[in-house]
Structure formats: C-alpha cells, structure tokens
Protein backbone atom coordinates (compact mmCIF):
# COMPACT_ATOMS: atom_id res chain seq x y z
CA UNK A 1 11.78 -70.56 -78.61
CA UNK A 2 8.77 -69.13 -80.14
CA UNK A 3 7.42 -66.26 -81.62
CA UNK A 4 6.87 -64.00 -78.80
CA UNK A 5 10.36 -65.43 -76.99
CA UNK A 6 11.67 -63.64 -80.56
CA UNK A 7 9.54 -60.42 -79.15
CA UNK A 8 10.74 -60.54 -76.12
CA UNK A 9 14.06 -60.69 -76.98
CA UNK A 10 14.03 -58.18 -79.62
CA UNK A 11 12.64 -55.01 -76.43
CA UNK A 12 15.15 -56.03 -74.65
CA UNK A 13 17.72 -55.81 -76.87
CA UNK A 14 16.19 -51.91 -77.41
CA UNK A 15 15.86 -51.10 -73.42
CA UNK A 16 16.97 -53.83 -71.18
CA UNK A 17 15.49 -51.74 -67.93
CA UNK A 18 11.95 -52.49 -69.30
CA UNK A 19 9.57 -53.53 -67.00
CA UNK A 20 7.98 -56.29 -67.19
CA UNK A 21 4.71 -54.88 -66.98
CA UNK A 22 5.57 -52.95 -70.15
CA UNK A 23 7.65 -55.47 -71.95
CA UNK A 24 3.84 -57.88 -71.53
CA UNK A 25 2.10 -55.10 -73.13
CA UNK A 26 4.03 -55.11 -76.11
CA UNK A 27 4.03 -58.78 -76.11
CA UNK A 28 0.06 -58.83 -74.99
CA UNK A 29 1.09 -61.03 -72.26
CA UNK A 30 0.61 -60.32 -68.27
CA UNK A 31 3.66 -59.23 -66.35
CA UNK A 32 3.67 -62.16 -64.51
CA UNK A 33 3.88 -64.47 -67.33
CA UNK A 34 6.43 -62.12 -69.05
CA UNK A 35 9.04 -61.91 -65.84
CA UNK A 36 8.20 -66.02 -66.34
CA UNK A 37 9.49 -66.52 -69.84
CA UNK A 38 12.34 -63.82 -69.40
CA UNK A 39 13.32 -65.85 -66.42
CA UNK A 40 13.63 -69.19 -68.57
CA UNK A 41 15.51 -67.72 -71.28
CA UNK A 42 18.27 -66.66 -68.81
CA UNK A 43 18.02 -69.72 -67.03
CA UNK A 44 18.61 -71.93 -70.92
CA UNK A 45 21.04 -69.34 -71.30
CA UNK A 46 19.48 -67.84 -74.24
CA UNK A 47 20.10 -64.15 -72.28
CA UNK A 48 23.68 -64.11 -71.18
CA UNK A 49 23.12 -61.18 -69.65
CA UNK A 50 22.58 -56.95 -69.25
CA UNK A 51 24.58 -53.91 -70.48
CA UNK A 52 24.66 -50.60 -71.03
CA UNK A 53 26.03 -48.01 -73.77
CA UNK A 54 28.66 -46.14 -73.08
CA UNK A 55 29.42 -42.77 -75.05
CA UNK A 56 32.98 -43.24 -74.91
CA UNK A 57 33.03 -39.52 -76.33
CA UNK A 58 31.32 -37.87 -73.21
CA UNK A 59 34.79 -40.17 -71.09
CA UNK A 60 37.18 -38.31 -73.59
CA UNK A 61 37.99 -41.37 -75.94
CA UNK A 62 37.36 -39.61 -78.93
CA UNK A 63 39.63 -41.94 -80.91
CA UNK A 64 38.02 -45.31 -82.03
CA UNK A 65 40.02 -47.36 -84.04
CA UNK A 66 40.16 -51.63 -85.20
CA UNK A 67 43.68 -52.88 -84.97
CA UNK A 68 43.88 -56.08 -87.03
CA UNK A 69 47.08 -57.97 -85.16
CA UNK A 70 49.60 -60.49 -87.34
CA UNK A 71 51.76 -62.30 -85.71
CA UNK A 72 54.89 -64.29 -86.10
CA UNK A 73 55.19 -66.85 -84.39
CA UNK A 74 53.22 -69.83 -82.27
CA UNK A 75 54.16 -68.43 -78.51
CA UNK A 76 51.57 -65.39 -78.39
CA UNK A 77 51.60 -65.21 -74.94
CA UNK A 78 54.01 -62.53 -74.90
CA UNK A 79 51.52 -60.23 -77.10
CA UNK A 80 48.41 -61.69 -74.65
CA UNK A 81 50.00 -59.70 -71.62
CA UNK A 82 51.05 -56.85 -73.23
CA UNK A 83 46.99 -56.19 -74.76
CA UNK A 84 45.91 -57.03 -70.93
CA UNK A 85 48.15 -53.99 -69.50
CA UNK A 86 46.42 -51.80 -72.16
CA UNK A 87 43.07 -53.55 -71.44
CA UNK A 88 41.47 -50.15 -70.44
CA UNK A 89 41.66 -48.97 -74.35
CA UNK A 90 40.05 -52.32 -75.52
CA UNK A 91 36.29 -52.98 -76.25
CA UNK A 92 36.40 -56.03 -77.83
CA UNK A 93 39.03 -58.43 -78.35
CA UNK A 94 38.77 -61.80 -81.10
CA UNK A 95 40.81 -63.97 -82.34
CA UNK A 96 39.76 -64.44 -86.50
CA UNK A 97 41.02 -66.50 -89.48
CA UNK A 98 41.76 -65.00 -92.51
CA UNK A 99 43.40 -61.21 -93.05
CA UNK A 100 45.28 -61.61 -89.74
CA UNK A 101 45.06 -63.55 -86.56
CA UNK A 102 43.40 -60.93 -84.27
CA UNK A 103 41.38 -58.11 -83.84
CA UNK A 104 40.87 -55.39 -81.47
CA UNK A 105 38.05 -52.53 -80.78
CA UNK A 106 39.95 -49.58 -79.29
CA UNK A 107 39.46 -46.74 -78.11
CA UNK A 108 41.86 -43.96 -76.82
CA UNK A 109 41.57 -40.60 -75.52
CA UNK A 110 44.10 -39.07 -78.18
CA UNK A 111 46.37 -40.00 -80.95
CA UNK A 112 49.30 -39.99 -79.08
CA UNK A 113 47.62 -42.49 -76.63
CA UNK A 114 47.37 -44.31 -80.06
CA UNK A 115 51.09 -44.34 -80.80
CA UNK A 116 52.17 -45.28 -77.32
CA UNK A 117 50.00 -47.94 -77.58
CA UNK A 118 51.35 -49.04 -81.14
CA UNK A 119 54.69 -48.80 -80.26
CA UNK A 120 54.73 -51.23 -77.25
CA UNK A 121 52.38 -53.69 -79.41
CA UNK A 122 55.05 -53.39 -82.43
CA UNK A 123 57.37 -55.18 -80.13
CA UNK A 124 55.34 -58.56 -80.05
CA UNK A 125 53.57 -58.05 -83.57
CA UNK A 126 52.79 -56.38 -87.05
CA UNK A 127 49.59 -54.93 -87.02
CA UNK A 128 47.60 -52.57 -89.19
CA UNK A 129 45.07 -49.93 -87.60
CA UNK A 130 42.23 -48.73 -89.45
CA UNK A 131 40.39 -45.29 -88.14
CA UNK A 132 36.58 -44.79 -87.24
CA UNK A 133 35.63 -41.58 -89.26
CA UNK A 134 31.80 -41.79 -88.74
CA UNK A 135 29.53 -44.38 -87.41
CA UNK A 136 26.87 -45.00 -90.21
C-alpha cells in the first residue's frame, strides 16, 4: 500500500461508480493502470467490496434507533433466532465487550414497530434502546 493506493481508496469510498478513467485523473494515473491497482486491492482483499446508501426515510423507516442487548445467560441461541426473524429492521449487528454484550442498528417504520419488536426481544434479554434524534 502506498500513497496513491491511500487515494484511491479514499474516491472510492466518496463514489464507488467512478470510472476509472476519472478515478486516474484524480490520482494522475492512466485508466489502465488505475482499473490495475483497483484490481489488486480487491484481489489482497484490501476492498471487500461495493455498496450503496440507502435513505431509509424515502422506504418509510423513519425510526432509527441502537439497541444495546444484555443477556443472561451462556445459551444465546435462543435470542440469535429471534434478531434473524426481525432481520429486515437490522442494519448492523455486533457483538461488544463492555456496557452490554450486543448491539444492534435498527431501523423501523414506526414506534409501534419498535415495541413489537421490544416485546418479543424482552423474552430472551434485557436491553436498553437509545433514539436517533439528528444525525450530526
């Protein structure tokens, strides 16, 4: 990895559907040698891979909230199948140390979606849910 791999990397993080005839110019390289070095840093691995950004808003989840999960016991496997029936509210799921043992990114199209949601997890765990006001 070198300096303009760290280029590179850092357009297509800001518009993945770059060409590469673009992406050279802002790296003063050709296209050719661009697609090259984009094509070994998804071969090392390096770039997993290509999204996109949803606006959850514009799909009616309006709601976006960061349940932190404590559980009880050692047999969470009961709790792992309920979050994969409600997978469709989930962004991101991780398992973390510290305040709690895991976290989800949710979001849900109203608040009541929110309490159905809460009540089935209540049944495998304690949890606490914060609220996204604003993005900042």
């Amino acid at each position: 990895m070198d300096q303009t791999d760290m280029l590179i990397l850092g357009e297509l993080t800001k518009n993945s559907r770059i060409t590469m005839k673009e992406l050279g110019a802002k790296v003063h390289l050709t296209g050719q040698a661009t697609a090259s070095r984009v094509a070994k840093l998804e071969d090392s691995g390096v770039i997993e891979g290509y999204s996109i950004k949803v606006d959850h808003t514009k799909l009616g989840c309006n709601v976006h909230a960061f349940i932190t999960i404590f559980t009880n016991g050692h047999n969470h496997q009961p709790l792992h199948t309920y979050i994969q029936t409600q997978e469709h509210y989930l962004l991101n799921t991780y398992k973390i140390s510290g305040d709690g043992c895991y976290l989800l990114e949710c979001r849900f199209p109203s608040n009541e979606h929110v309490d159905q949601f809460l009540n089935g997890l209540s049944d495998y765990a304690n949890y606490r849910i914060s609220m996204v006001i604003k993005r900042s």
